[in-house]
Protein backbone atom coordinates (compact mmCIF):
# COMPACT_ATOMS: atom_id res chain seq x y z
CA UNK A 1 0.00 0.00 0.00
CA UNK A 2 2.64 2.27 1.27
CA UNK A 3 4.28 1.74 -2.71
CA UNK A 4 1.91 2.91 -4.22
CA UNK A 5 0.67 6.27 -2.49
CA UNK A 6 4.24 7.84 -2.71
CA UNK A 7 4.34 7.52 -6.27
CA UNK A 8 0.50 8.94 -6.46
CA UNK A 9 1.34 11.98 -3.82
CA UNK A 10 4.31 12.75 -6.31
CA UNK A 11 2.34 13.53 -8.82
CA UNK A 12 -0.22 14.76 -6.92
CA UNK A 13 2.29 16.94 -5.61
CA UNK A 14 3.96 18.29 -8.89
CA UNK A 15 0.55 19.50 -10.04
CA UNK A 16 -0.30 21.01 -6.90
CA UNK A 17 2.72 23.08 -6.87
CA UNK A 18 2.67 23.65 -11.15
CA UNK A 19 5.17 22.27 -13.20
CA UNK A 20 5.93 24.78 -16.06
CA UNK A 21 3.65 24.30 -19.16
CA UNK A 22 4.60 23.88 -22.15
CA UNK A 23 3.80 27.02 -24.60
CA UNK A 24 2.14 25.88 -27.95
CA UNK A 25 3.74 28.66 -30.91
CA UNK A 26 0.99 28.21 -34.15
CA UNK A 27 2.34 29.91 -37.56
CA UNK A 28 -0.63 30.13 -39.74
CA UNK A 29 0.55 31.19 -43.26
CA UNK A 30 -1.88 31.77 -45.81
CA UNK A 31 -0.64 32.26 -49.42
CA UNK A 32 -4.16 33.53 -50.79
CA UNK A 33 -3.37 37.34 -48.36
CA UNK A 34 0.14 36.76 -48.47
CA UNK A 35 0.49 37.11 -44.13
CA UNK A 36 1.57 34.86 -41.50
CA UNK A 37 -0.50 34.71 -38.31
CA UNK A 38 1.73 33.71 -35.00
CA UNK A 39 -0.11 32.58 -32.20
CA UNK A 40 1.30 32.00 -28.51
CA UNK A 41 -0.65 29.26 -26.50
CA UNK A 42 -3.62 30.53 -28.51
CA UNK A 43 -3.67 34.44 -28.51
CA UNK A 44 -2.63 35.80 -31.51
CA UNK A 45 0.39 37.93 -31.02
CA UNK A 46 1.55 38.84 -34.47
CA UNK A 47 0.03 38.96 -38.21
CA UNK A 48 2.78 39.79 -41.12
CA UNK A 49 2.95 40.57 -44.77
CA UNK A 50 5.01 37.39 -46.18
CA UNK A 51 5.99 37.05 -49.64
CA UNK A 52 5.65 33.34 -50.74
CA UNK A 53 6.76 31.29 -53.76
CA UNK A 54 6.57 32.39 -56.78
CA UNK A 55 4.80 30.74 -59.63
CA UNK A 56 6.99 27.75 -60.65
CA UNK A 57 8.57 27.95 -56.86
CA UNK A 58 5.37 27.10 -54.98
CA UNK A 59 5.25 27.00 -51.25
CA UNK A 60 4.46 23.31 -50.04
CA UNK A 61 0.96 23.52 -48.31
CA UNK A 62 0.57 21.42 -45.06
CA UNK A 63 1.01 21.00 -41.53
CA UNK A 64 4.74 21.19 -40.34
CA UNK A 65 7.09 20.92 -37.47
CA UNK A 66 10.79 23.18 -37.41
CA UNK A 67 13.30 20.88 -38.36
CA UNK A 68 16.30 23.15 -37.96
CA UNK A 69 16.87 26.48 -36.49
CA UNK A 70 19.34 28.81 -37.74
CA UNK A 71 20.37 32.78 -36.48
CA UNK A 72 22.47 33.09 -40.46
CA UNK A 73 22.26 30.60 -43.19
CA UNK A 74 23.59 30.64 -46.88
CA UNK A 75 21.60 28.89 -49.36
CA UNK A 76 23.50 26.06 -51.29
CA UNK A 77 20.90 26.12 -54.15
CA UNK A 78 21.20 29.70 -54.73
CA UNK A 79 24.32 31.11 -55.03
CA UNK A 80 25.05 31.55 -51.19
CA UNK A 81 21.67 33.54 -50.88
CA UNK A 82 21.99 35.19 -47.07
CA UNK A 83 19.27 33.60 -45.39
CA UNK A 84 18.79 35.36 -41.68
CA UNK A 85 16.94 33.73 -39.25
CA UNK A 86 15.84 30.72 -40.88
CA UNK A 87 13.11 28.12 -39.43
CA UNK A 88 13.50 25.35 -41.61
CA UNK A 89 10.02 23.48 -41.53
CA UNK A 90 9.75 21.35 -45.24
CA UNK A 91 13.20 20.17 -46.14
CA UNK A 92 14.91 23.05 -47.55
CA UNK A 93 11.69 25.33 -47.33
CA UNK A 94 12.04 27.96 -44.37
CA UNK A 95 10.68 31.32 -42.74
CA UNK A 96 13.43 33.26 -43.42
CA UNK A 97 14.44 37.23 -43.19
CA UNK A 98 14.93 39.25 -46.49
CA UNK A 99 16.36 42.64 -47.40
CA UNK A 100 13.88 43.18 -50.08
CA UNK A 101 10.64 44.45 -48.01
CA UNK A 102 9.30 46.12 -51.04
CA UNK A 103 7.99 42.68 -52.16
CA UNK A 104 6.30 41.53 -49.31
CA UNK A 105 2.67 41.22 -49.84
CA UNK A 106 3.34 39.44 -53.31
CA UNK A 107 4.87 35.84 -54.31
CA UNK A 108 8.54 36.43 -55.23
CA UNK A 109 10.75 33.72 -53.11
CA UNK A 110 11.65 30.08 -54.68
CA UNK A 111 9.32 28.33 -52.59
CA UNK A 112 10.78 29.85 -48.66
CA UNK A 113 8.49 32.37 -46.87
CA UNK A 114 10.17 35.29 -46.16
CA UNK A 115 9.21 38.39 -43.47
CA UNK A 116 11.02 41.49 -42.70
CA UNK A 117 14.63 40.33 -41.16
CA UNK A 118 12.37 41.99 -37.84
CA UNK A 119 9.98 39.88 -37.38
CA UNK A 120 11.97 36.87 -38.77
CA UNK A 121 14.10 37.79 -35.77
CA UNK A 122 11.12 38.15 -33.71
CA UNK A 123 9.34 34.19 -34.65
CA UNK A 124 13.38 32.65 -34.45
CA UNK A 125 13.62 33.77 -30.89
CA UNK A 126 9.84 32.27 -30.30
CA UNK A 127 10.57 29.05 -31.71
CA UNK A 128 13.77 28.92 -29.94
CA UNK A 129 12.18 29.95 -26.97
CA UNK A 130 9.49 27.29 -26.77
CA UNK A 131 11.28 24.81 -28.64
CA UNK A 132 10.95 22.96 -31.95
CA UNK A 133 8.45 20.49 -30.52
CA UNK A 134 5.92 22.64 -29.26
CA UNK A 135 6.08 25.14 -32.47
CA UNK A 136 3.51 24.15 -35.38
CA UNK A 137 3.93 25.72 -38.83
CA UNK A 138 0.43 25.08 -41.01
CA UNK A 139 0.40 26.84 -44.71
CA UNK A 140 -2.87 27.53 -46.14
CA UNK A 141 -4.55 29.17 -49.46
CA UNK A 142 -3.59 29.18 -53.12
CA UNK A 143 -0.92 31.31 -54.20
CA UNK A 144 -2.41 34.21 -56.58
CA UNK A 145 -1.25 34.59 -59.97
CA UNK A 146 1.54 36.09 -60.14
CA UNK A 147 1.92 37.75 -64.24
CA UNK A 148 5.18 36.86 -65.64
CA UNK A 149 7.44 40.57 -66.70
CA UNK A 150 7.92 40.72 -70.26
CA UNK A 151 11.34 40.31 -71.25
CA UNK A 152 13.46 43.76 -71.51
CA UNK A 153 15.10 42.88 -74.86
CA UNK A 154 15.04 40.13 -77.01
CA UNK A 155 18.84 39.21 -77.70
CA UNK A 156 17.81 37.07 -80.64
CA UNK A 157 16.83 39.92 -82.84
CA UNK A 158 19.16 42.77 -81.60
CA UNK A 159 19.46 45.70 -83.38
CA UNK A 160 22.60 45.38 -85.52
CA UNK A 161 25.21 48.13 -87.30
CA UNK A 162 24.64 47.87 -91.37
CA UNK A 163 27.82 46.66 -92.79
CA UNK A 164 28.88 49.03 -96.00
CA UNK A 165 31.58 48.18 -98.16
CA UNK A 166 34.40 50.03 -98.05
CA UNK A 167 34.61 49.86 -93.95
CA UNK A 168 32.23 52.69 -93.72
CA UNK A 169 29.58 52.57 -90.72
CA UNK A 170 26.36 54.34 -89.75
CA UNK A 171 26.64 57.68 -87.96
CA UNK A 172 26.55 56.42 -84.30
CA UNK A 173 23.31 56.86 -82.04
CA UNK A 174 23.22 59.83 -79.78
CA UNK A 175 24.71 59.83 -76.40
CA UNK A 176 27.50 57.49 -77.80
CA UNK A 177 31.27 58.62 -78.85
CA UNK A 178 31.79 56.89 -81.71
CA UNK A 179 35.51 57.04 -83.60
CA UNK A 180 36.69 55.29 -86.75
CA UNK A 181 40.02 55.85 -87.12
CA UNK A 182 39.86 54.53 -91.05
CA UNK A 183 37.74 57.50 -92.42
CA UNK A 184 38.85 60.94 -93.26
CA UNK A 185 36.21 62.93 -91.74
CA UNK A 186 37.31 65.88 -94.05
């Protein structure tokens, strides 16, 4: 009898006296309004612009776990790409920080959501806080079209100099010094 009421009035005991509980961090990203909702044990504390995939470069949808948590990394797919503050959730998908804040709102990444190197700052220390276990990452919505630029010059049919005989060239375009050395100007 007397074995088993110690272990009962230990854990009797440990809630009595409040054992430290563990904090539940929720990312809600939804590609449709390009923002990121972070909750903390269920009251939301933040909502940011984020600026998905691009089309071609879609963000995974799903419900993930942090993987791997990083204060700098440098992308090995693209060219050493800084990425600050990186939550890696879907392989070599993360919430990341990014220089260019005049895209956020829009899809413009290769698949990674990125926030303001802020707030990216901000969610790191939260999931490093409360720990990979406890942090859920779910990514919602349809990313919206995204209208491809048109080209700024077609290479293929680039304006070309006439060839005369006799070495002589076309008067050159304005804004451009333009010397031939092989004609007598006077």
């Amino acid at each position: 009898m007397r074995f088993i009421f110690l272990p009962v009035a230990a854990i009797l005991l440990a809630i009595l006296v409040g054992s430290p509980a563990l904090a539940k961090v929720s990312a809600k990203i939804n590609l449709t309004s390009q923002t990121m909702t972070v909750r903390v044990d269920g009251a939301k504390r933040f909502v940011w612009r984020i600026s998905s995939g691009k089309d071609g470069f879609l963000t995974p949808r799903g419900s993930f776990r942090p993987h791997s948590v990083e204060v700098m990394h440098y992308s090995k797919k693209y060219q050493n790409a800084p990425m600050p503050y990186s939550v890696f959730f879907n392989g070599g998908i993360a919430i990341h920080g990014t220089g260019a804040t005049w895209k956020l709102g829009q899809p413009a990444s290769h698949g990674c959501v990125r926030l303001s190197v802020n707030n990216a700052r901000r969610f790191h220390d939260l999931v490093k806080q409360h720990g990979k276990k406890s942090t859920r990452i779910r990514v919602v919505g349809r990313t919206p079209y995204t209208p491809k630029a048109a080209p700024k010059h077609n290479r293929r049919h680039k304006r070309r100099r006439p060839y005369y005989d006799d070495n002589y060239y076309e008067a050159p375009r304005r804004g451009r010094r333009y010397i031939d050395y092989d004609y007598d100007y006077y």
